[in-house]
Structures are given as structure tokens and as C-alpha cells.
N, C-alpha and C. Protein backbone atom coordinates (compact mmCIF):
# COMPACT_ATOMS: atom_id res chain seq x y z
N UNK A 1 -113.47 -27.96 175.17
CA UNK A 1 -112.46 -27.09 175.69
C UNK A 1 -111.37 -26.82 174.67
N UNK A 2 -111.15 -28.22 173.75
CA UNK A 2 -110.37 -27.65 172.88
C UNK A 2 -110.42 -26.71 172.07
N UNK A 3 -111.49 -26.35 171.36
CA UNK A 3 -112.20 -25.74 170.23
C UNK A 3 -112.35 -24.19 171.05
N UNK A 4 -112.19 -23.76 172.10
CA UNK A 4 -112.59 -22.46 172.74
C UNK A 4 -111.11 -22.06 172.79
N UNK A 5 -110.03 -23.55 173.07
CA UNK A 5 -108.46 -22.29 172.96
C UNK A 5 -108.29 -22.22 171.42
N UNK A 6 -108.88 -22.76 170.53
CA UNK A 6 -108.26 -22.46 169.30
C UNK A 6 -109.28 -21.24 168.68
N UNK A 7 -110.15 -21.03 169.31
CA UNK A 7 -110.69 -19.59 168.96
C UNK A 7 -109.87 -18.25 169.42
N UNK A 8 -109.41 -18.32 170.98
CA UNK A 8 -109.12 -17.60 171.45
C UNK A 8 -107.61 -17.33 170.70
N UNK A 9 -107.15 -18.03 170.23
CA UNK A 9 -105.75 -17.71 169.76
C UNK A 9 -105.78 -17.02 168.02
N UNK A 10 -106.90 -17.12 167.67
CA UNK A 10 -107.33 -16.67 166.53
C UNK A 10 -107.56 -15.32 166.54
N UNK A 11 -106.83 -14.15 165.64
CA UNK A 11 -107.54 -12.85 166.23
C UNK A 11 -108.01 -11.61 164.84
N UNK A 12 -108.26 -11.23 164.52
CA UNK A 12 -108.96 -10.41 163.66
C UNK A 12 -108.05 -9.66 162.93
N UNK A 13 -107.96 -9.68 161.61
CA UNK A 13 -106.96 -9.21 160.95
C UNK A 13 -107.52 -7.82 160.50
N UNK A 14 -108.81 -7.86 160.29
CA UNK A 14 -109.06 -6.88 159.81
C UNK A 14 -110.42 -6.55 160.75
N UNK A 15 -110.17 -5.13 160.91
CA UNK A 15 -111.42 -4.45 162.09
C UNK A 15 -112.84 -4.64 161.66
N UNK A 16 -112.98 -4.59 160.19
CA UNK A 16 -114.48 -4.09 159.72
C UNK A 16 -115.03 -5.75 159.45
N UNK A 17 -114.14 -6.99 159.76
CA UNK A 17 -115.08 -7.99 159.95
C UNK A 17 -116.22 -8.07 161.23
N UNK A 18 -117.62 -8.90 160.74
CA UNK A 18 -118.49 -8.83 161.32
C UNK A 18 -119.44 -7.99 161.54
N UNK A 19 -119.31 -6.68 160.95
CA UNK A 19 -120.15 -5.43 161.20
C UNK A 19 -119.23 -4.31 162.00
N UNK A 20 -118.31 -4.60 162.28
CA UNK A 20 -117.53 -3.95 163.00
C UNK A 20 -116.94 -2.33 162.11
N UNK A 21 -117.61 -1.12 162.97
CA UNK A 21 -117.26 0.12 162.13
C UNK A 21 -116.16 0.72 162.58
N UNK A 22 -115.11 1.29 161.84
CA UNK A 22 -114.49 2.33 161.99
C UNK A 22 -114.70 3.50 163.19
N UNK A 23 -113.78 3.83 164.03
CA UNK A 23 -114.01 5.08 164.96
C UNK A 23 -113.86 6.13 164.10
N UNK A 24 -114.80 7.23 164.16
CA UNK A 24 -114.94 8.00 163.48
C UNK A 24 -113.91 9.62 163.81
N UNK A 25 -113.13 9.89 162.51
CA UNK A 25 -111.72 11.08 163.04
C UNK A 25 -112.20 11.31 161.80
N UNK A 26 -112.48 12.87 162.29
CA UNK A 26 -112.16 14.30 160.89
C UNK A 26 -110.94 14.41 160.44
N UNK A 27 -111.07 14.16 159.51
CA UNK A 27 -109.60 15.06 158.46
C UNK A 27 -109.34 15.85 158.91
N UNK A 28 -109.82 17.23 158.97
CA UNK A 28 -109.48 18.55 160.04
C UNK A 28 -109.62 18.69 161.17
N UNK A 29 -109.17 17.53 162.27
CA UNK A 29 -109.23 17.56 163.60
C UNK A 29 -108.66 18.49 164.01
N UNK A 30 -107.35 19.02 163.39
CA UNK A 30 -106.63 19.51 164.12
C UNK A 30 -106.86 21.22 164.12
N UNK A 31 -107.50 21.39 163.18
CA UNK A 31 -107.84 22.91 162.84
C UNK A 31 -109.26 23.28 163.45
N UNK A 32 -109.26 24.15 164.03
CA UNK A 32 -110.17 24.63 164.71
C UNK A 32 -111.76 25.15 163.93
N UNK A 33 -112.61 24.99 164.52
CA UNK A 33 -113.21 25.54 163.47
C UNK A 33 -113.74 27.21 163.73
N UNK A 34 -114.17 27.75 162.72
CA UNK A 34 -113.73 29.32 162.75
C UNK A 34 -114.78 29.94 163.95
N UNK A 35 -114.44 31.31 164.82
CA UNK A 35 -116.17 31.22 165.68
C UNK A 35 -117.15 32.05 164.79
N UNK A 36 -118.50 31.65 166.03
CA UNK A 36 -119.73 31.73 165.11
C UNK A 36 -119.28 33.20 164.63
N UNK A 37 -120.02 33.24 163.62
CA UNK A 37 -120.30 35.54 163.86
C UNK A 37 -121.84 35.33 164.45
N UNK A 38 -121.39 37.26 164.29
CA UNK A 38 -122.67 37.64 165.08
C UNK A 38 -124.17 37.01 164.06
N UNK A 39 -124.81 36.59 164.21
CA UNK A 39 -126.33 36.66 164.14
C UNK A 39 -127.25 37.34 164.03
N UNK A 40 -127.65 37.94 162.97
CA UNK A 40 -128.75 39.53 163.07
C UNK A 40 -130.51 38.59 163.52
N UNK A 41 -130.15 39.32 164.44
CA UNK A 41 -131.86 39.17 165.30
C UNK A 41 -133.07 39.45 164.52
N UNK A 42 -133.79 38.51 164.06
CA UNK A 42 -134.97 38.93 163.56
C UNK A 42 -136.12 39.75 164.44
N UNK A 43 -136.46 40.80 163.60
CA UNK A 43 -137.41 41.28 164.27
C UNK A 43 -138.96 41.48 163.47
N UNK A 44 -139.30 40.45 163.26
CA UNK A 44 -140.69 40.44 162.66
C UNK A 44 -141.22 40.78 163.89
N UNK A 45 -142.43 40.55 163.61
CA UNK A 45 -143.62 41.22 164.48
C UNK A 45 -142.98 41.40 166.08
N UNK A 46 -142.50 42.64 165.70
CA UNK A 46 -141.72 42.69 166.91
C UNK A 46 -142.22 44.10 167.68
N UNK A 47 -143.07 44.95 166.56
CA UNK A 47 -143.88 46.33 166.82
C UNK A 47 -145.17 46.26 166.38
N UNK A 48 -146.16 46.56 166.73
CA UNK A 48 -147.56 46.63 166.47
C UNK A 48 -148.12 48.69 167.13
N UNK A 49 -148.93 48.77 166.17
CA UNK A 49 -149.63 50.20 166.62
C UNK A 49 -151.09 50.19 166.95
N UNK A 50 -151.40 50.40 167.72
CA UNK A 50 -153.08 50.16 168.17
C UNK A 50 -153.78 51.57 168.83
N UNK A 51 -154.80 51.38 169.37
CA UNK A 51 -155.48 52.26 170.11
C UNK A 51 -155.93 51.76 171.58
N UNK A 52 -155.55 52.45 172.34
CA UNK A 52 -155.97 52.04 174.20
C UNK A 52 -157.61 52.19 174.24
N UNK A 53 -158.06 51.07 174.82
CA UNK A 53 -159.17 50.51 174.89
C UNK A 53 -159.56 51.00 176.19
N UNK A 54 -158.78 50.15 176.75
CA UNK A 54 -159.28 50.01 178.73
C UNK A 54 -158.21 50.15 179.33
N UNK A 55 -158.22 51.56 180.39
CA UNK A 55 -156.92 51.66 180.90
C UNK A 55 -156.77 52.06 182.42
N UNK A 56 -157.99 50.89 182.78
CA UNK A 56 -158.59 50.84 184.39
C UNK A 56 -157.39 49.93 185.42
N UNK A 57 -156.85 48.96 184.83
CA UNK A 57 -155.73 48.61 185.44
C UNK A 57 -154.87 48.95 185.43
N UNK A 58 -153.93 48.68 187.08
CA UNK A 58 -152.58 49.45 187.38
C UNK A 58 -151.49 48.92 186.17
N UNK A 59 -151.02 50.31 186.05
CA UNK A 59 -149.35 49.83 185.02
C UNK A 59 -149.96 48.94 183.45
N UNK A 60 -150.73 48.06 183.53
CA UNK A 60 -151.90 47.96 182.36
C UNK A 60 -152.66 48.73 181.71
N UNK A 61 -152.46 48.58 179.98
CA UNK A 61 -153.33 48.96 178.93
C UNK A 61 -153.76 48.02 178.36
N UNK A 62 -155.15 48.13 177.88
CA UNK A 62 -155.29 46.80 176.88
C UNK A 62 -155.18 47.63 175.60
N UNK A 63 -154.67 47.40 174.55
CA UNK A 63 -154.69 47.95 173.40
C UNK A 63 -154.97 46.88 172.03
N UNK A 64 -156.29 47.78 171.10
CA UNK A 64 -156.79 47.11 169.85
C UNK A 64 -155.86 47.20 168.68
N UNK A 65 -155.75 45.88 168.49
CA UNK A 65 -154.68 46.61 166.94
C UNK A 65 -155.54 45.87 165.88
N UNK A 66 -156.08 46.46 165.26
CA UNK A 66 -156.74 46.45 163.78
C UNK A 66 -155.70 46.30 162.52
N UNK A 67 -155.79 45.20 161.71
CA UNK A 67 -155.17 44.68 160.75
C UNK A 67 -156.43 44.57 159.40
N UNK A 68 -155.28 44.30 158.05
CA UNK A 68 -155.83 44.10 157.21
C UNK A 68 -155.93 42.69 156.39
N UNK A 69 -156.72 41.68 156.56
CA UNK A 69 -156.60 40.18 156.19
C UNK A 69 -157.68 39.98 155.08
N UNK A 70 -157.18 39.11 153.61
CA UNK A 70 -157.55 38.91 153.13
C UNK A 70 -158.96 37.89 153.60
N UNK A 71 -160.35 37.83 152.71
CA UNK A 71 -161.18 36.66 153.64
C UNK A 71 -160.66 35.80 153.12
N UNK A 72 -161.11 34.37 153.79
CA UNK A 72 -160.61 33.23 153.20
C UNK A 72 -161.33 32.68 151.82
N UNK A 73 -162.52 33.34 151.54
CA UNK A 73 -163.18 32.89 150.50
C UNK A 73 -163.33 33.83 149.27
N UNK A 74 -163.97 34.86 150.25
CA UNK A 74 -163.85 36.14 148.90
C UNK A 74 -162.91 37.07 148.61
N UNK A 75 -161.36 37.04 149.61
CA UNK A 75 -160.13 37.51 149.20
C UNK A 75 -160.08 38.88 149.07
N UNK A 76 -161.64 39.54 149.72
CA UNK A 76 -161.61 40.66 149.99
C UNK A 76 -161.06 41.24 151.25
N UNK A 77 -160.31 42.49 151.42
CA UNK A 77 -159.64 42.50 152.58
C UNK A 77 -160.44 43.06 153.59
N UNK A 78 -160.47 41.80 154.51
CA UNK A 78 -161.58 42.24 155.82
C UNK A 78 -160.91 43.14 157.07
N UNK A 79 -161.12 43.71 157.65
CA UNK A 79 -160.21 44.36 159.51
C UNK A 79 -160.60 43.41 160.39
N UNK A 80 -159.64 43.09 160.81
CA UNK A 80 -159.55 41.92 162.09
C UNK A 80 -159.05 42.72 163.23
N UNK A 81 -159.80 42.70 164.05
CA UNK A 81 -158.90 43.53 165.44
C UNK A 81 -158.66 41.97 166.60
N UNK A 82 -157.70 42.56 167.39
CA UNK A 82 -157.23 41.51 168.32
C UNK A 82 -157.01 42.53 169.48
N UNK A 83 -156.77 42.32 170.58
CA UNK A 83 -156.50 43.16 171.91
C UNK A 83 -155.21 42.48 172.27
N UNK A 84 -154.41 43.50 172.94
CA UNK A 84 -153.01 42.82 173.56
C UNK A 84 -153.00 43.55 174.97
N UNK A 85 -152.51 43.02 175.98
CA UNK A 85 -152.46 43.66 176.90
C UNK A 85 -151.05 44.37 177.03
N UNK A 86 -150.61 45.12 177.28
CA UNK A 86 -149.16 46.22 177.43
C UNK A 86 -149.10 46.59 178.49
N UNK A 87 -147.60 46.80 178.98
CA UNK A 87 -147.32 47.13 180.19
C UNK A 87 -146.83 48.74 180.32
N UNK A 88 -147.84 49.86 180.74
CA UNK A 88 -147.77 50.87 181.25
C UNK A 88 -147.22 51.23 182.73
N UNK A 89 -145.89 51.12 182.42
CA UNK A 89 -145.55 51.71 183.99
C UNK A 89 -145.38 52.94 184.81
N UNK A 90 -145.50 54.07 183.82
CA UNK A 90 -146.48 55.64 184.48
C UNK A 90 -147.38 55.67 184.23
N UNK A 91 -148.18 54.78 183.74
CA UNK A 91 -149.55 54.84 183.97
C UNK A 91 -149.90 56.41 182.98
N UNK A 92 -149.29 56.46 181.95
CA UNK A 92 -149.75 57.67 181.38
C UNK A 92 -150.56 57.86 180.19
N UNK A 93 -151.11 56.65 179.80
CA UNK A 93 -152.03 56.39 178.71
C UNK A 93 -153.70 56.15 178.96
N UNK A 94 -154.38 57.18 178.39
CA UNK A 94 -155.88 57.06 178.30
C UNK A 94 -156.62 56.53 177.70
N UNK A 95 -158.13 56.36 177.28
CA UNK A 95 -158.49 55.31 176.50
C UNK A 95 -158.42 56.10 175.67
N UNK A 96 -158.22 55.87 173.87
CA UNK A 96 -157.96 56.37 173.12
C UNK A 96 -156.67 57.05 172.59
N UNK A 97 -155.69 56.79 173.31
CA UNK A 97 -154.43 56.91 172.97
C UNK A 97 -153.93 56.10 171.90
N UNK A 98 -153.19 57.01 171.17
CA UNK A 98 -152.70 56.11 170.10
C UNK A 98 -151.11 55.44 170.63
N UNK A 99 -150.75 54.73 170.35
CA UNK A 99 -149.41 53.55 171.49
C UNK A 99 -149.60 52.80 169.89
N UNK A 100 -147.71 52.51 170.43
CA UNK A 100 -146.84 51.65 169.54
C UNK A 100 -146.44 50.46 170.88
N UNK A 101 -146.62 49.14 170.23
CA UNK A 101 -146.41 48.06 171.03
C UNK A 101 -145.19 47.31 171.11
N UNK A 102 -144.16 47.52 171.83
CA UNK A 102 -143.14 46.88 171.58
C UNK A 102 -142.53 45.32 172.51
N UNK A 103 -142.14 44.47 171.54
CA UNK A 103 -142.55 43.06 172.25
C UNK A 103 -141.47 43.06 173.15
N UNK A 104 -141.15 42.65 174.49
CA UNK A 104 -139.83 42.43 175.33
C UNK A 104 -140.12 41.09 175.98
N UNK A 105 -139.40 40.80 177.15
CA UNK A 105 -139.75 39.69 177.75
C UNK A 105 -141.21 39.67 178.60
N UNK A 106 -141.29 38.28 178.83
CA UNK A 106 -142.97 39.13 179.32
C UNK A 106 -142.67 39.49 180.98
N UNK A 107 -143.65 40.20 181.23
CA UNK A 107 -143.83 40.78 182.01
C UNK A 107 -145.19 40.27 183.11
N UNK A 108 -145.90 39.29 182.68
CA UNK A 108 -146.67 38.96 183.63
C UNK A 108 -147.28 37.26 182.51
N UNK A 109 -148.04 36.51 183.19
CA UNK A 109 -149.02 36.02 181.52
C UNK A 109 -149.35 35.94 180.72
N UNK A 110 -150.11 37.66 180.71
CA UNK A 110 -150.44 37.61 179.59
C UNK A 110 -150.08 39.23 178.87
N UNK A 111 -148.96 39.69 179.37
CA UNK A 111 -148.65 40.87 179.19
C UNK A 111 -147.16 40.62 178.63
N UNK A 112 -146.61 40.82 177.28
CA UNK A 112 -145.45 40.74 176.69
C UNK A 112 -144.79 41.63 175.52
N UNK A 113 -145.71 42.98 175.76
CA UNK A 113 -145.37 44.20 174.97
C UNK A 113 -145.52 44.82 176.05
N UNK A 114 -144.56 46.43 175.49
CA UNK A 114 -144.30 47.27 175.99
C UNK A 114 -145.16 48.61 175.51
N UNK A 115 -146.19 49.89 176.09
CA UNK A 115 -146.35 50.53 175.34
C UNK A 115 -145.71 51.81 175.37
N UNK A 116 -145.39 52.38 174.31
CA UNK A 116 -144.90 53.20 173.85
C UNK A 116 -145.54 54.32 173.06
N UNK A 117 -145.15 55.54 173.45
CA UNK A 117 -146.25 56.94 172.85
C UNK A 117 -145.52 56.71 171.53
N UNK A 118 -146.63 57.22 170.01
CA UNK A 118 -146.46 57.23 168.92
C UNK A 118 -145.96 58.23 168.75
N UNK A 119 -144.73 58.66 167.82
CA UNK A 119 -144.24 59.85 167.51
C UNK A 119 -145.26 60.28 166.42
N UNK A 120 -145.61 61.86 166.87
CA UNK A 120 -146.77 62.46 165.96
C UNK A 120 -146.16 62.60 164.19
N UNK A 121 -147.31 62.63 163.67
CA UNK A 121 -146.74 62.71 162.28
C UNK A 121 -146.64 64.17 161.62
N UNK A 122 -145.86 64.50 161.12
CA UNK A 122 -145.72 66.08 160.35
C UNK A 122 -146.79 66.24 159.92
N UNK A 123 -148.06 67.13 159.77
CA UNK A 123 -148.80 67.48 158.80
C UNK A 123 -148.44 68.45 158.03
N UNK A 124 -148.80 68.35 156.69
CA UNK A 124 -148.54 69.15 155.69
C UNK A 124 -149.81 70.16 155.18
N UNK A 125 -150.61 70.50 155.94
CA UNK A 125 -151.62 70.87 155.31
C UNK A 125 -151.41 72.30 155.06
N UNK A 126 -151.87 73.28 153.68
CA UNK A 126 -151.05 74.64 153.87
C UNK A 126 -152.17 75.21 154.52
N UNK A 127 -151.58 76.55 154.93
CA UNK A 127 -152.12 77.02 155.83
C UNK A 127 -152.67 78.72 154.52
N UNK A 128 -154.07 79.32 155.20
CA UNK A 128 -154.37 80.19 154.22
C UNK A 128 -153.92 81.73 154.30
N UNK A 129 -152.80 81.69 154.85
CA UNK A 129 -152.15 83.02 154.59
C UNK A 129 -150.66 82.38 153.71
N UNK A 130 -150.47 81.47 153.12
CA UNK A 130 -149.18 81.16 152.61
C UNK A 130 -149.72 81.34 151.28
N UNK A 131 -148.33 81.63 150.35
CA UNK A 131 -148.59 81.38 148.87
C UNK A 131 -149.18 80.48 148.37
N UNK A 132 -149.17 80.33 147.01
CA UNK A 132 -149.99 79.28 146.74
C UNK A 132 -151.03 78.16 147.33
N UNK A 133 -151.02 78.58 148.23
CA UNK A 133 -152.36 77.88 148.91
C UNK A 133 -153.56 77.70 147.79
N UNK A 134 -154.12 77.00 147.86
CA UNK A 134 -155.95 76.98 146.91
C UNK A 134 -156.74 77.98 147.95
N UNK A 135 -157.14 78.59 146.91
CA UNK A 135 -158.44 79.58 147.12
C UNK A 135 -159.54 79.07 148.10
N UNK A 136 -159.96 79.84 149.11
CA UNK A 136 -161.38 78.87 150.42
C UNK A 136 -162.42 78.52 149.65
N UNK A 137 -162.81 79.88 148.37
CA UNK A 137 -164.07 79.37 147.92
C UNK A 137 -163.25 79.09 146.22
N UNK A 138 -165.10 79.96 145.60
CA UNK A 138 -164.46 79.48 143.92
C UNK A 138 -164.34 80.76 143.34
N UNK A 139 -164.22 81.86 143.66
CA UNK A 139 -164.51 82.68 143.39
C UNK A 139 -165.73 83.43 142.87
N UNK A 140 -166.66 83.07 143.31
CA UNK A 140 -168.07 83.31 142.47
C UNK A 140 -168.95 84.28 143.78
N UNK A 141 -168.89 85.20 143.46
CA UNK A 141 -170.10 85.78 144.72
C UNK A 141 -171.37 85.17 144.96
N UNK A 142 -171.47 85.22 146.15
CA UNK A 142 -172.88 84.42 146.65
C UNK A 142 -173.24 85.81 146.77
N UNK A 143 -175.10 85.01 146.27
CA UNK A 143 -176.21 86.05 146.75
C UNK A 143 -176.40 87.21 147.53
N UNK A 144 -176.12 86.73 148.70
CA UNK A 144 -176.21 87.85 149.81
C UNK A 144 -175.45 88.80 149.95
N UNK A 145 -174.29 88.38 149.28
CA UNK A 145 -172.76 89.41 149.22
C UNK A 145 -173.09 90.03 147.88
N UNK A 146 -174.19 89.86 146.71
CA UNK A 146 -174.28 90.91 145.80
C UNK A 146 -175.78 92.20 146.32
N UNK A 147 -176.10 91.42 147.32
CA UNK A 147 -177.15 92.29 147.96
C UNK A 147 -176.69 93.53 148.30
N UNK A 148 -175.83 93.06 149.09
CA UNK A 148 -174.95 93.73 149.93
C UNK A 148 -174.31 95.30 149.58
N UNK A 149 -173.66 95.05 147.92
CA UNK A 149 -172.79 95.52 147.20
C UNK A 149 -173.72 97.05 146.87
């Protein structure tokens, strides 16, 4: 009994005896820290372009999107197609439609793109009443047209 009051009257001069750590305080507690900024949203594979396959289900398209992947051995570039299912909600896409796939939240299982009509592309092809256009043939009369003459 003696030996337990002469412990108890004994008391720690210094905190970090025994293993004993430090409470942990920032230097800049008192300063706030700055807020986040905005965050630019990645949008990787966030659009895909395919062709409508099967477009027998309601508000559903399945659409093929054909890619270009190196093989794994001969590093020649092979076409890999994959199918995605898309959510058509006028129902206004046929098989063979060309659709841009855009990813949103999903929408069912296995449905988590959106499809979207492709904006057509400008063609440039000239037309044969414009200037400089190239000539239809080569200029050389065929046979039948010197018969003719």
C-alpha cells in the first residue's frame, strides 16, 4: 500500500514519456482553407457512333459500334464490333440508322446511352454543270458516236 501512494503522488513531467504522442494542431488552424473550384468533368467515352441493328423493342435500339483495335499479336488493326442497347423514346429509329450514343444515367440494366440522330455531313462533291468540274469522259469519241457523224 505504501509503494501505490508514492506512485500516485509522482506525476509526469513530460507528456511524450512512455510512448505517449502529442495531440495533433495545424499551424494554420485558424485560416480557412480556400473552397474547392469547379472540377472539369471528364468526358471520355462519353459518345460512341454506331448503326441500329434491331429496333423491335419499345423505346429500345440495339446499336453496333465497330472500332478499330490493334491484334494482340500481329498489331494489325482488326474491327471489333460490340452492341449497346440505347434508349429510344419516339421510337424513331430503323434498322440501319446511323445514331450517335450518348452515355447518361442508366435507364434500365442494361440500357445507359442515349440515342441520338447523327448530324448529316456536308458533301462536297461538284456537281456537272459548275465550273471547273472534271470532264464525265476523256474526251475521246467512242465508236458508235463516229458512226454516227
Amino acid at each position: 500500500m505504501l509503494l501505490t501512494s508514492q506512485f500516485k503522488s509522482l506525476t509526469l513531467a513530460n507528456p511524450f514519456l512512455h510512448g505517449a504522442t502529442a495531440p495533433f494542431k495545424p499551424a494554420a488552424a485558424s485560416i480557412a482553407p480556400p473552397p474547392p473550384s469547379v472540377v472539369p468533368v471528364i468526358r471520355a467515352m462519353r459518345t460512341l457512333q454506331g448503326r441500329v441493328v434491331c429496333a423491335t423493342s419499345d423505346k429500345t435500339v440495339a446499336v453496333e459500334v465497330t472500332r478499330l483495335a490493334p491484334h494482340p499479336k500481329y498489331k494489325r488493326r482488326v474491327r471489333k464490333k460490340k452492341k449497346y442497347q440505347a434508349h429510344d423514346p419516339l421510337n424513331q429509329f430503323k434498322v440501319g440508322d446511323f445514331v450517335q450514343l450518348e452515355k447518361g444515367r442508366p435507364v434500365s440494366k442494361n440500357k445507359t446511352f442515349w440515342a441520338v440522330p447523327v448530324p448529316a455531313r456536308p458533301s462536297f462533291k461538284p456537281k456537272a454543270d459548275e465550273e471547273g468540274a472534271p470532264p464525265q469522259g476523256l474526251g475521246i469519241p467512242l465508236e458508235s458516236e463516229l458512226n454516227q457523224v
